[in-house]
N, C-alpha and C. Protein backbone atom coordinates (compact mmCIF):
# COMPACT_ATOMS: atom_id res chain seq x y z
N UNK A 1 103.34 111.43 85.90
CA UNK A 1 104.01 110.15 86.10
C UNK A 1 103.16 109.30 87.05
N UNK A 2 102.46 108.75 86.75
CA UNK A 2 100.85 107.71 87.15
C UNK A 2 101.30 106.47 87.32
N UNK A 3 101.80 105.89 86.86
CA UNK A 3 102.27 104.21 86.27
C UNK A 3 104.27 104.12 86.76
N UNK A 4 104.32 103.79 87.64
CA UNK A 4 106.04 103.32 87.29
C UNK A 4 106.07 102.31 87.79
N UNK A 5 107.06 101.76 86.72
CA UNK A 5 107.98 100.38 86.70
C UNK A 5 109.11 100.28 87.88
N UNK A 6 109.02 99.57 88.46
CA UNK A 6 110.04 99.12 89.20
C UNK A 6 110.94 98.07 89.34
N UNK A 7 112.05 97.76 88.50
CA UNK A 7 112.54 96.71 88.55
C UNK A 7 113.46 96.47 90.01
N UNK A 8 113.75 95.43 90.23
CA UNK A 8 114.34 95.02 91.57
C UNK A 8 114.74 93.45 92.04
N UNK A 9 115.42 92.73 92.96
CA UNK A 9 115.80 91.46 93.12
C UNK A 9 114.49 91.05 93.82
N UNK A 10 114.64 89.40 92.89
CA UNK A 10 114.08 88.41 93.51
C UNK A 10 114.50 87.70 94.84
N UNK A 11 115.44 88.76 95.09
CA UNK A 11 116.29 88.53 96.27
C UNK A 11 116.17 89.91 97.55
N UNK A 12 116.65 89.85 98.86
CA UNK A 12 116.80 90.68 99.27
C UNK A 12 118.07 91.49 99.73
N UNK A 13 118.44 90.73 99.25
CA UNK A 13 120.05 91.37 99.83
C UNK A 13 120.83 91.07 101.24
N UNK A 14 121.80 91.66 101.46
CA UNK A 14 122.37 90.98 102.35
C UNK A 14 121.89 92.32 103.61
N UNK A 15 121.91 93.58 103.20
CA UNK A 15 121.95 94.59 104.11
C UNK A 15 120.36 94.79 104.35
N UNK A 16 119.77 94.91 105.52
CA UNK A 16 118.39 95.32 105.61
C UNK A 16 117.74 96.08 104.81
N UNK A 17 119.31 97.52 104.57
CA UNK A 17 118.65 98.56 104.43
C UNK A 17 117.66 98.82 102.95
N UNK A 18 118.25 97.35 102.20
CA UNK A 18 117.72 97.52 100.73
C UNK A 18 115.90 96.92 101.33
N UNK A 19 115.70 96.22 102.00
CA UNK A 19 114.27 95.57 102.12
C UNK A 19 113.47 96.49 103.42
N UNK A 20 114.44 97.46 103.24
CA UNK A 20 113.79 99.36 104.38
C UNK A 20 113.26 100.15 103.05
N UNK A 21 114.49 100.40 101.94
CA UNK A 21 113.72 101.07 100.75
C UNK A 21 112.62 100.50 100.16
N UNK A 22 112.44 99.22 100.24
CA UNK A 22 111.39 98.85 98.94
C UNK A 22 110.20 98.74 99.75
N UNK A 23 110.22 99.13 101.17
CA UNK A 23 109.09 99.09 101.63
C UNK A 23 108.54 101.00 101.55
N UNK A 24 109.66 101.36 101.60
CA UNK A 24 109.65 103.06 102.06
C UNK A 24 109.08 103.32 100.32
N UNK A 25 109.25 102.58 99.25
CA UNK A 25 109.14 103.13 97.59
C UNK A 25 107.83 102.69 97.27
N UNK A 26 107.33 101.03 97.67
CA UNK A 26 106.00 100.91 97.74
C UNK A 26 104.89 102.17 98.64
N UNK A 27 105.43 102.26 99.68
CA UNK A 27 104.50 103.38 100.42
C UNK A 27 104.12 104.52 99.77
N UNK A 28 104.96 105.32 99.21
CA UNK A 28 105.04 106.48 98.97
C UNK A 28 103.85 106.46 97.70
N UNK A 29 104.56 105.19 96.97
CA UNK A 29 103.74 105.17 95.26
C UNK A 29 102.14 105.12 95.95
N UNK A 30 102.29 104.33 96.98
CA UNK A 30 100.63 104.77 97.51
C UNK A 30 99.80 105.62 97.74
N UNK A 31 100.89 106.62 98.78
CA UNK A 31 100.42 107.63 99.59
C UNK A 31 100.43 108.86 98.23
N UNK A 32 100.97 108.89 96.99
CA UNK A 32 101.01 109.52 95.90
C UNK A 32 100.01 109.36 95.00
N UNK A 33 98.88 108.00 95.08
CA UNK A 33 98.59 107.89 94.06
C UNK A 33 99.18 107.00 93.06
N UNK A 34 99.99 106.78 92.72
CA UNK A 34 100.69 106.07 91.76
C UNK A 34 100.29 104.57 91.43
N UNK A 35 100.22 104.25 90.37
CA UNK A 35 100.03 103.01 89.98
C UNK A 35 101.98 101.99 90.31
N UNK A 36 101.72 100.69 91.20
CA UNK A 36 103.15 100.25 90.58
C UNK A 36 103.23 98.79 89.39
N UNK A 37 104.07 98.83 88.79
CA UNK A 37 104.34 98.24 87.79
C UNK A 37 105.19 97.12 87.93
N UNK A 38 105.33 95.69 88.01
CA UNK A 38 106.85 95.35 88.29
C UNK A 38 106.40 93.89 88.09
N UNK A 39 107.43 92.87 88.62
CA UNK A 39 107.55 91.79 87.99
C UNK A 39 106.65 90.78 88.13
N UNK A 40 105.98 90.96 89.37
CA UNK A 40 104.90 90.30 89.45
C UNK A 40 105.14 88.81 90.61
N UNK A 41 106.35 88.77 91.28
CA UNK A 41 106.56 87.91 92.56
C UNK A 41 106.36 88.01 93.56
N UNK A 42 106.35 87.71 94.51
CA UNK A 42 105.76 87.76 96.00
C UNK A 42 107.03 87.56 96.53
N UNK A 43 108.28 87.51 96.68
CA UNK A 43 109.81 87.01 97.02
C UNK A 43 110.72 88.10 96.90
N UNK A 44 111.43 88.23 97.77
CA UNK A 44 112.60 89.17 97.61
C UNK A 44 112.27 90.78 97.97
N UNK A 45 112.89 91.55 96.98
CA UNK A 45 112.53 93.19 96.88
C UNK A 45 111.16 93.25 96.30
N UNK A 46 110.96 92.61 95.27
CA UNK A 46 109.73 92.38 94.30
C UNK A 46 108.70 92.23 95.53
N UNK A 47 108.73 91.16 96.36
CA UNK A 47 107.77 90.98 97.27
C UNK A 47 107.21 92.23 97.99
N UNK A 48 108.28 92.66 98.46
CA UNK A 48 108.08 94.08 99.99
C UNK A 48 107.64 95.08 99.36
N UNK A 49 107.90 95.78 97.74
CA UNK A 49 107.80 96.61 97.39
C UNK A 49 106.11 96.25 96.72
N UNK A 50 105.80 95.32 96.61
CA UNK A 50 104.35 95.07 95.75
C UNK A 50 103.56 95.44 97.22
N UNK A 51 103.81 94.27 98.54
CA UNK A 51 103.09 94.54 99.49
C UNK A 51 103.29 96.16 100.09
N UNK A 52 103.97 96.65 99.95
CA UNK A 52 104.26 98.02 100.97
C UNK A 52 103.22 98.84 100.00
N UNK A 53 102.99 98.88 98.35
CA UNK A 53 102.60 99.64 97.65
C UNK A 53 100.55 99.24 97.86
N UNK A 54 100.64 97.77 98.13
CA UNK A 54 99.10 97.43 98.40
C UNK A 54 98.80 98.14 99.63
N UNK A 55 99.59 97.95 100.77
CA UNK A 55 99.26 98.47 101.66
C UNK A 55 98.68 99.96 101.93
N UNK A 56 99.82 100.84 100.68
CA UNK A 56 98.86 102.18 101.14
C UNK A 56 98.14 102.48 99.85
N UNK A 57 97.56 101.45 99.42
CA UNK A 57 96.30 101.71 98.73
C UNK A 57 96.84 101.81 97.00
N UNK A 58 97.91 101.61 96.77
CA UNK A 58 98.26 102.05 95.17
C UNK A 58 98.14 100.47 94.45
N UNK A 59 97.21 100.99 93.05
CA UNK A 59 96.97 100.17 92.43
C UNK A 59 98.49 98.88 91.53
N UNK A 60 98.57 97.52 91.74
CA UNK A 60 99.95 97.27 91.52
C UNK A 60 99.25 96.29 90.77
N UNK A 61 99.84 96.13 89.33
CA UNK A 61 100.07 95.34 88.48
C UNK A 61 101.31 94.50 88.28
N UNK A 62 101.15 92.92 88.19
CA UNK A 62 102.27 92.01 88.31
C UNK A 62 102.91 92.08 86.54
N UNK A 63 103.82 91.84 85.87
CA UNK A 63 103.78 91.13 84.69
C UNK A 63 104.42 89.87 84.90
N UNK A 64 104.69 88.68 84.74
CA UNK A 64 105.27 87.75 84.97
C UNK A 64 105.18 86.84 84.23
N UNK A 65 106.53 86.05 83.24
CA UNK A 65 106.35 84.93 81.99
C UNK A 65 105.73 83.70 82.86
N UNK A 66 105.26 82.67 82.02
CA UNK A 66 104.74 81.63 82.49
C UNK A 66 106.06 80.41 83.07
N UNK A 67 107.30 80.94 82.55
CA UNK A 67 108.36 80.13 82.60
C UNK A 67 108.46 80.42 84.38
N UNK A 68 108.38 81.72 84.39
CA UNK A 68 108.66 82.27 85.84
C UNK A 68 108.23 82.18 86.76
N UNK A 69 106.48 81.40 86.73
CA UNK A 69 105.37 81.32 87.51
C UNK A 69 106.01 80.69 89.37
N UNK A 70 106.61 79.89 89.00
CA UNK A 70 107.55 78.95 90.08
C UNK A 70 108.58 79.22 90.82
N UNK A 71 109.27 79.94 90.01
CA UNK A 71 110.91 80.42 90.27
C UNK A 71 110.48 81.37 91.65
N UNK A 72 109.81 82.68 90.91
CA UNK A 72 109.42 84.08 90.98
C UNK A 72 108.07 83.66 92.33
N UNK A 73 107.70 82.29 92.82
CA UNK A 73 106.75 82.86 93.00
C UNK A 73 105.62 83.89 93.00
N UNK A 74 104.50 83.72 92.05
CA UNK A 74 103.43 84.67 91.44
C UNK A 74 103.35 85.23 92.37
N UNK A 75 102.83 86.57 92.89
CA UNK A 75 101.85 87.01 93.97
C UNK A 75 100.57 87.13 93.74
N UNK A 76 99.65 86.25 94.91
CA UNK A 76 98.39 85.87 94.38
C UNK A 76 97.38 87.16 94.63
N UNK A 77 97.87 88.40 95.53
CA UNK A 77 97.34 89.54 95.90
C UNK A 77 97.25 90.80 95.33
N UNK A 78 97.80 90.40 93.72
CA UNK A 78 97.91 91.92 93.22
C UNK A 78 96.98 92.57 92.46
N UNK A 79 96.17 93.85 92.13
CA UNK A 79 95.31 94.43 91.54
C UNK A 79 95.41 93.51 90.28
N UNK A 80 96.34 93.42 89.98
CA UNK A 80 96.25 92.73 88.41
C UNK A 80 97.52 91.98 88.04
N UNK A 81 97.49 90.91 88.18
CA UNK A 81 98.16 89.86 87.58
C UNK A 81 98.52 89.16 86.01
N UNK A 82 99.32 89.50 85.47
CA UNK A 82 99.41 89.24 83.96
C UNK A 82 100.29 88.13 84.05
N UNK A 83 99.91 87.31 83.49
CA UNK A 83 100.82 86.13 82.43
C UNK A 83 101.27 86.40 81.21
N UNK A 84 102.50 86.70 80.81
CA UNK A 84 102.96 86.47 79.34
C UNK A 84 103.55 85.45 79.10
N UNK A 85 104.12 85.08 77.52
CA UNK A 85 104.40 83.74 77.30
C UNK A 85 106.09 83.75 77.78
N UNK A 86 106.67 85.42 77.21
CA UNK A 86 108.28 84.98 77.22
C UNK A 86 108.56 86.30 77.89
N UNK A 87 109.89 86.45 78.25
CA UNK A 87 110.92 87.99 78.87
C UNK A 87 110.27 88.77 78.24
N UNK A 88 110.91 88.48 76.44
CA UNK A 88 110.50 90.02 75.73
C UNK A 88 109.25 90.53 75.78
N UNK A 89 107.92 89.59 75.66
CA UNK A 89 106.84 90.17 76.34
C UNK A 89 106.56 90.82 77.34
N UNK A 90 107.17 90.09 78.33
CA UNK A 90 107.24 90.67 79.96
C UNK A 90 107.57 92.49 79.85
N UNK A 91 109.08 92.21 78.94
CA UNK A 91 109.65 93.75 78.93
C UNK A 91 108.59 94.28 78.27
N UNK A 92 107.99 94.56 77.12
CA UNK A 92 107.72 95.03 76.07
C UNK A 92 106.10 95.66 77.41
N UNK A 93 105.78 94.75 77.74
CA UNK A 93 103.91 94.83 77.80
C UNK A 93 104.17 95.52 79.25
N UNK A 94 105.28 95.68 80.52
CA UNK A 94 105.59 96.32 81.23
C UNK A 94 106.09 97.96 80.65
N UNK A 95 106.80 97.87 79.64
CA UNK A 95 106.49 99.62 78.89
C UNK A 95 105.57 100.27 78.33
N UNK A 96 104.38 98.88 77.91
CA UNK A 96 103.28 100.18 77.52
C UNK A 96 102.63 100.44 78.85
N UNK A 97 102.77 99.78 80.11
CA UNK A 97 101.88 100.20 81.06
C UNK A 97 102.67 101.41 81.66
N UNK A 98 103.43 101.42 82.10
CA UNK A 98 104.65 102.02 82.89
C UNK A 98 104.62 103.84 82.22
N UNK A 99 105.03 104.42 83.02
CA UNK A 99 105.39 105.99 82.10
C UNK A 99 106.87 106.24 82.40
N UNK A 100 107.10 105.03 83.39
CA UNK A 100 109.15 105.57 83.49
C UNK A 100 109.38 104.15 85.02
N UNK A 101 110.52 104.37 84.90
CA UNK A 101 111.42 102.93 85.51
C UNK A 101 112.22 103.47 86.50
N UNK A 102 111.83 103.06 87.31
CA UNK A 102 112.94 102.89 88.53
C UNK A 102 113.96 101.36 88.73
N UNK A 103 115.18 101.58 88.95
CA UNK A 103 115.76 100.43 89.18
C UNK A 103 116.52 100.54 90.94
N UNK A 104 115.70 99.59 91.53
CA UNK A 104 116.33 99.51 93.23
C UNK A 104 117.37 97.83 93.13
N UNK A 105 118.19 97.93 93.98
CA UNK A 105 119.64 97.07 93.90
C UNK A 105 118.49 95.53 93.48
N UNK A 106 119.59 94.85 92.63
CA UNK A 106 118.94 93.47 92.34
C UNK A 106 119.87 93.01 91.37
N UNK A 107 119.75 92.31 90.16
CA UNK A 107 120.90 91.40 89.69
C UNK A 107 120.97 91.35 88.03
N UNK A 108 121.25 90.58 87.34
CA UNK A 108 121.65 90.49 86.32
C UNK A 108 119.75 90.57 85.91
N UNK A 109 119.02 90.15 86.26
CA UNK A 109 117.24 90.73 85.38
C UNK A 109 117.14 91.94 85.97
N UNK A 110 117.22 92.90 87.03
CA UNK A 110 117.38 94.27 87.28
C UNK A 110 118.05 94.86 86.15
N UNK A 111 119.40 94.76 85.56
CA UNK A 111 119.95 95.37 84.79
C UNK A 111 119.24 95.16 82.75
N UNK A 112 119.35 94.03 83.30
CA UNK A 112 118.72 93.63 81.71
C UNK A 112 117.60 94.76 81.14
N UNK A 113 116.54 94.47 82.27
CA UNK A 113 115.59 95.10 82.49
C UNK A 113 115.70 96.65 81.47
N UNK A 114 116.25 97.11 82.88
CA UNK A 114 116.61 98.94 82.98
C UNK A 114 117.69 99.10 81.42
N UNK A 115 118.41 98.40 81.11
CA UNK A 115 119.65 98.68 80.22
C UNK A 115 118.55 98.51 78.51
N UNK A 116 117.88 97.64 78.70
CA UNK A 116 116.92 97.79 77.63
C UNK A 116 116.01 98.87 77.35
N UNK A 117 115.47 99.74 78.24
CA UNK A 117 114.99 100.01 78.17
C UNK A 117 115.79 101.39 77.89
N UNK A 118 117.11 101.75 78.54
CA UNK A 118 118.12 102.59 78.00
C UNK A 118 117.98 102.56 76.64
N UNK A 119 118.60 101.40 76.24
CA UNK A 119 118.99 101.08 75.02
C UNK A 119 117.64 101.54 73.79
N UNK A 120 116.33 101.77 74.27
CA UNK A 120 115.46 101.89 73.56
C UNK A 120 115.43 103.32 73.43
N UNK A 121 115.55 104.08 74.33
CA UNK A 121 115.38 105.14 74.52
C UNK A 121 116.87 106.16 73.62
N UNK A 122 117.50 105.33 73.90
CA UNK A 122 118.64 105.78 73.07
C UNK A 122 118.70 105.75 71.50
N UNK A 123 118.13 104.89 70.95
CA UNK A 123 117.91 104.67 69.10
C UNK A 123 116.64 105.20 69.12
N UNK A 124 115.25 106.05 69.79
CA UNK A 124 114.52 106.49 69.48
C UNK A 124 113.51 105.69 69.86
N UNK A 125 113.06 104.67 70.40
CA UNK A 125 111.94 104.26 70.20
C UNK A 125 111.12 104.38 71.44
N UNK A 126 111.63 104.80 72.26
CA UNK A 126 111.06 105.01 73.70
C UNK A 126 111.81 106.56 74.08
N UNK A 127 110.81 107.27 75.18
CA UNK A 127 111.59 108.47 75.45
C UNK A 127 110.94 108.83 77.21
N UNK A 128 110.98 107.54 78.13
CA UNK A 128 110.53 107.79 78.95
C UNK A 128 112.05 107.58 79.78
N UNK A 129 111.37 108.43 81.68
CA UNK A 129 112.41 108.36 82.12
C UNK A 129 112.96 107.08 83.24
N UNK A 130 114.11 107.12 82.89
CA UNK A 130 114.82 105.80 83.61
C UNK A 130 115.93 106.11 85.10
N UNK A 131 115.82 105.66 85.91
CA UNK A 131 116.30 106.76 87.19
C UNK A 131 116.81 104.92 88.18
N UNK A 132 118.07 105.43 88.84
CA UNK A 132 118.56 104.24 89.36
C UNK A 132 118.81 104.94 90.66
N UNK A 133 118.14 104.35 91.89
CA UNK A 133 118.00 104.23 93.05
C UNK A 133 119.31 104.04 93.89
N UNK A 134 119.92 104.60 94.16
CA UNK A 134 121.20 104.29 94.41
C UNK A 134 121.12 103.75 96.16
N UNK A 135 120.41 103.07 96.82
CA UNK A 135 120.30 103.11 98.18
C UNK A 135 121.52 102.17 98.63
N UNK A 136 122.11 102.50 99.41
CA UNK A 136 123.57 102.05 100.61
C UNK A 136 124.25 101.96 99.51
N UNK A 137 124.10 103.06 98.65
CA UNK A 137 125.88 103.18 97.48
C UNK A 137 125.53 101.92 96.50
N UNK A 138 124.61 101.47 96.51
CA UNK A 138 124.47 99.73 95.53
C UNK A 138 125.19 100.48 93.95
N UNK A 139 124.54 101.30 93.07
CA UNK A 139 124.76 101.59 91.90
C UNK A 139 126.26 102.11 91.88
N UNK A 140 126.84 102.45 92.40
CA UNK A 140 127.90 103.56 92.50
C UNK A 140 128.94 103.14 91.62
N UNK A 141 129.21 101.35 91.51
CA UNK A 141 130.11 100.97 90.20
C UNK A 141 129.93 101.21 89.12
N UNK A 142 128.46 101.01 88.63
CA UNK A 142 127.75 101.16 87.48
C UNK A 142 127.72 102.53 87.27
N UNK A 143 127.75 103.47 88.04
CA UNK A 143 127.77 104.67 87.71
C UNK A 143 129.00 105.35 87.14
N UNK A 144 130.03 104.59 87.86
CA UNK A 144 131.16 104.77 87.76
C UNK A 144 131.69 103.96 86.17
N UNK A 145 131.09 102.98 85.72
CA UNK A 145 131.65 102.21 84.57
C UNK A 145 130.67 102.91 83.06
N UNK A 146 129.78 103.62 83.96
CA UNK A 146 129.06 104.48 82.65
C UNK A 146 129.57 105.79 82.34
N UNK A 147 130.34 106.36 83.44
CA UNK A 147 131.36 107.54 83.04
C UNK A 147 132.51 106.68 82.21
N UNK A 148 133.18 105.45 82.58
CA UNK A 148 134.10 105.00 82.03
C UNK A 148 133.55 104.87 80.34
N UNK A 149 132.47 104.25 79.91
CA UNK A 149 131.84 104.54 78.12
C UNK A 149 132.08 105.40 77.81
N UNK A 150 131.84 106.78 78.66
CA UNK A 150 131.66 108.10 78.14
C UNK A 150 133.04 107.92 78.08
N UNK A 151 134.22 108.13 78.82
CA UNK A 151 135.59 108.52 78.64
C UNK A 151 136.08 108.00 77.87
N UNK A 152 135.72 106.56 77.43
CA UNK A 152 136.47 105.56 76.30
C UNK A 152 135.24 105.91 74.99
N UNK A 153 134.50 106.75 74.90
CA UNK A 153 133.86 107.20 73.68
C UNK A 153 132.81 106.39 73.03
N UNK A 154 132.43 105.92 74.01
CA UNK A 154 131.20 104.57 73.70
C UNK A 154 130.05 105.11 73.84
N UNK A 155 129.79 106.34 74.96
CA UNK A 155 128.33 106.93 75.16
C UNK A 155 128.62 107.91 75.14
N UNK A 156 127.17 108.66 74.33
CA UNK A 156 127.81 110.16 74.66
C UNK A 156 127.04 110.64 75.72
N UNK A 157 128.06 111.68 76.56
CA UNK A 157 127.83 112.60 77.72
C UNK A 157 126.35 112.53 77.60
N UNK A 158 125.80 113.18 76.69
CA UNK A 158 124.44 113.35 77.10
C UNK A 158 123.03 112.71 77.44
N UNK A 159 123.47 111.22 76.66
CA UNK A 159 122.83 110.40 77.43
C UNK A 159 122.93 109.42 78.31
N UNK A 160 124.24 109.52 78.74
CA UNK A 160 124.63 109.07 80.15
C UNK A 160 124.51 109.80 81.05
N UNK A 161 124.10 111.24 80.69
CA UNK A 161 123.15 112.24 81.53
C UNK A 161 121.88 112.30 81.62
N UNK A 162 120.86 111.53 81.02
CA UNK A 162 120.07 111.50 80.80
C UNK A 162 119.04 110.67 81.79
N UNK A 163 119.58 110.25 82.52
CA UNK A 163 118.98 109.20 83.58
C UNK A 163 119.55 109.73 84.84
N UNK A 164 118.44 109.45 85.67
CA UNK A 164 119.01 109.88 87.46
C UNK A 164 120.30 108.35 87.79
N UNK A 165 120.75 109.74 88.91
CA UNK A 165 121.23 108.12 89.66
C UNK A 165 121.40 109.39 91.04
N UNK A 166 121.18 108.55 92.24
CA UNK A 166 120.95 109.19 93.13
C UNK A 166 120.47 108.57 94.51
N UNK A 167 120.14 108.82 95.78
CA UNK A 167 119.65 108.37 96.72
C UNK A 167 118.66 109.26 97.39
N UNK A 168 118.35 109.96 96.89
CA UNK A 168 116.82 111.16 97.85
C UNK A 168 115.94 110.41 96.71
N UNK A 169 114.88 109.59 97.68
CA UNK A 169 113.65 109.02 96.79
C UNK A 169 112.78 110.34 96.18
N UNK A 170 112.61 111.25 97.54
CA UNK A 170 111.86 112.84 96.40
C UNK A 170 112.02 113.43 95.72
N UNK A 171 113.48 113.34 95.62
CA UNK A 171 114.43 114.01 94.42
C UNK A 171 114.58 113.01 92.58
N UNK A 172 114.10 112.08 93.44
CA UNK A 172 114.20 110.82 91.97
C UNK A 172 112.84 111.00 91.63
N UNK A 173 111.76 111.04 92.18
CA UNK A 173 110.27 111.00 91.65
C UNK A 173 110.21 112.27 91.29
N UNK A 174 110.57 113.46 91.92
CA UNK A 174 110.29 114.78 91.43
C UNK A 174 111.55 115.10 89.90
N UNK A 175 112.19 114.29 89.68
CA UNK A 175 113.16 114.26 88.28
C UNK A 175 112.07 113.36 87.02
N UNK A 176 111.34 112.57 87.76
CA UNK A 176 110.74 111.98 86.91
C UNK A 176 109.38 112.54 86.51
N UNK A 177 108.76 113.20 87.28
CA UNK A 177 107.67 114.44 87.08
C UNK A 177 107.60 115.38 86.02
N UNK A 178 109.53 115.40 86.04
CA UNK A 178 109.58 116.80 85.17
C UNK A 178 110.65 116.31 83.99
N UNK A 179 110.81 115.29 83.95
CA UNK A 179 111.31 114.65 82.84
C UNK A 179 111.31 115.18 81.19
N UNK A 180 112.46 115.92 81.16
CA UNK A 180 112.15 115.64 79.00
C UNK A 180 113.60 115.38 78.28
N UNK A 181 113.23 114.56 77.58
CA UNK A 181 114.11 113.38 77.12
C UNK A 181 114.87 114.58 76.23
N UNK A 182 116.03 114.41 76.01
CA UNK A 182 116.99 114.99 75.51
C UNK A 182 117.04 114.10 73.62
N UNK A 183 117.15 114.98 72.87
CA UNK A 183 117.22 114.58 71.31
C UNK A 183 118.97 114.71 70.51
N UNK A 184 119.52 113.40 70.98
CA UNK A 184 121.00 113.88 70.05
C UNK A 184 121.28 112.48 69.42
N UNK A 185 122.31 112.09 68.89
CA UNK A 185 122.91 110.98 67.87
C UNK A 185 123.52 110.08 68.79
N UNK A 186 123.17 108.89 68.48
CA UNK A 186 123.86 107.61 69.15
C UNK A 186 125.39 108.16 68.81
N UNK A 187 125.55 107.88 67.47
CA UNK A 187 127.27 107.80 66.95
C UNK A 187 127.73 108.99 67.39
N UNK A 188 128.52 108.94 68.14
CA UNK A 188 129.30 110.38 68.74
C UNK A 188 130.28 111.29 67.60
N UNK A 189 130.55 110.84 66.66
CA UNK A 189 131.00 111.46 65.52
C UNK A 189 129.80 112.09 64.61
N UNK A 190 128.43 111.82 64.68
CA UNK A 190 127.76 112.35 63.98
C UNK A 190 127.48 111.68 62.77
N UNK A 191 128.38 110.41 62.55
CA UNK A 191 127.88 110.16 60.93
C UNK A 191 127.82 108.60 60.85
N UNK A 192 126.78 107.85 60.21
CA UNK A 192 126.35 106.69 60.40
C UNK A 192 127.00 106.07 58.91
N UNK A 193 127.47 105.29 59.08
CA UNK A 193 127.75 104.37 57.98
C UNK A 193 126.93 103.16 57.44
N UNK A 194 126.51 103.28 56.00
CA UNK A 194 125.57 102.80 55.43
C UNK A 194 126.43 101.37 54.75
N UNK A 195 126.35 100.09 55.23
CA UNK A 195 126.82 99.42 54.50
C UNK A 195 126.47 99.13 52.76
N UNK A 196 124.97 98.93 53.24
CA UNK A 196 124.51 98.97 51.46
C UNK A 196 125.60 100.16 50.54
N UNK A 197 125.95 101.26 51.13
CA UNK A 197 126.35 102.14 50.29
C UNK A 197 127.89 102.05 50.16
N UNK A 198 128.45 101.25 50.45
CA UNK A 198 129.66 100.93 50.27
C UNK A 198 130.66 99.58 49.80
């Protein structure tokens, strides 16, 4: 696991402790080796976690749409800076670099992000691992509303098991080390209905 994605807010939050992790997650990807992957802003979580990861030496690649150049403020300091034209590029050209995703607290593009990339992994087309950072309890609803799918029969158990959620950062990188994607059926009944055939 060489390359991870990190999605995260263009924001910092209200509690310190989230702009303590993204400095403590940049470091480590350094002091590891690790390439980081992520949106490509200089602002917010995005910011601390690009600089904390330059700082101890790990190579960090931006992706960032051209729509975003302004919003997102670019960061003009990163190993490698990409421009794409739109999101789905952004997403798409951030998974071939990436070997697995971390998501630290951030907002409706944090989730988009990470839930796509679920969602890919779930119909087959991706089989890398996806792990949610749970720092000062942030995920704990979402964790809680993804047991609720499973109970109302929307996901099955096993791949709502299939992703970390957690708060020991060594325990989330060492899950992602040893990562292997689990092989079962979206439809929890087992049987897909063919409209053409009916």
């Amino acid at each position: 696991m060489q390359s991870i994605c990190v999605y995260c807010g263009s924001n910092s939050g209200r509690d310190p402790r989230y702009t303590k992790a993204a400095t403590e997650l940049g470091t480590v990807l350094g002091q590891q080796a690790r390439q980081l992957v992520y949106g490509g802003g200089n602002v917010g979580l995005m910011g601390t976690v690009a600089d904390a990861a330059l700082m101890a030496g790990s190579e960090v690649i931006g992706v960032i749409p051209e729509s975003l150049m302004q919003w997102e403020v670019a960061h003009n300091g990163l190993t490698r800076l990409e421009v794409v034209e739109t999101m789905h590029a952004r997403k798409m050209r951030m998974f071939d670099i990436a070997d697995g995703f971390i998501a630290m607290p951030g907002g409706f593009g944090t989730l988009d992000e990470m839930f796509e990339m679920l969602t890919w992994r779930q119909i087959g087309i991706a089989d890398k691992p996806c792990a949610f950072w749970n720092v000062n309890n942030y995920w704990a609803p979402l964790r809680d509303m993804l047991d609720h799918m499973v109970a109302e029969g929307f996901l099955h158990p096993e791949q709502r098991n299939d992703l970390y959620f957690g708060d020991s950062l060594p325990e989330l990188l060492q899950w992602m080390d040893a990562y292997q994607p689990i092989r079962v059926d979206k439809w929890l009944d087992g049987k897909r209905r063919d409209a053409n055939l009916r």
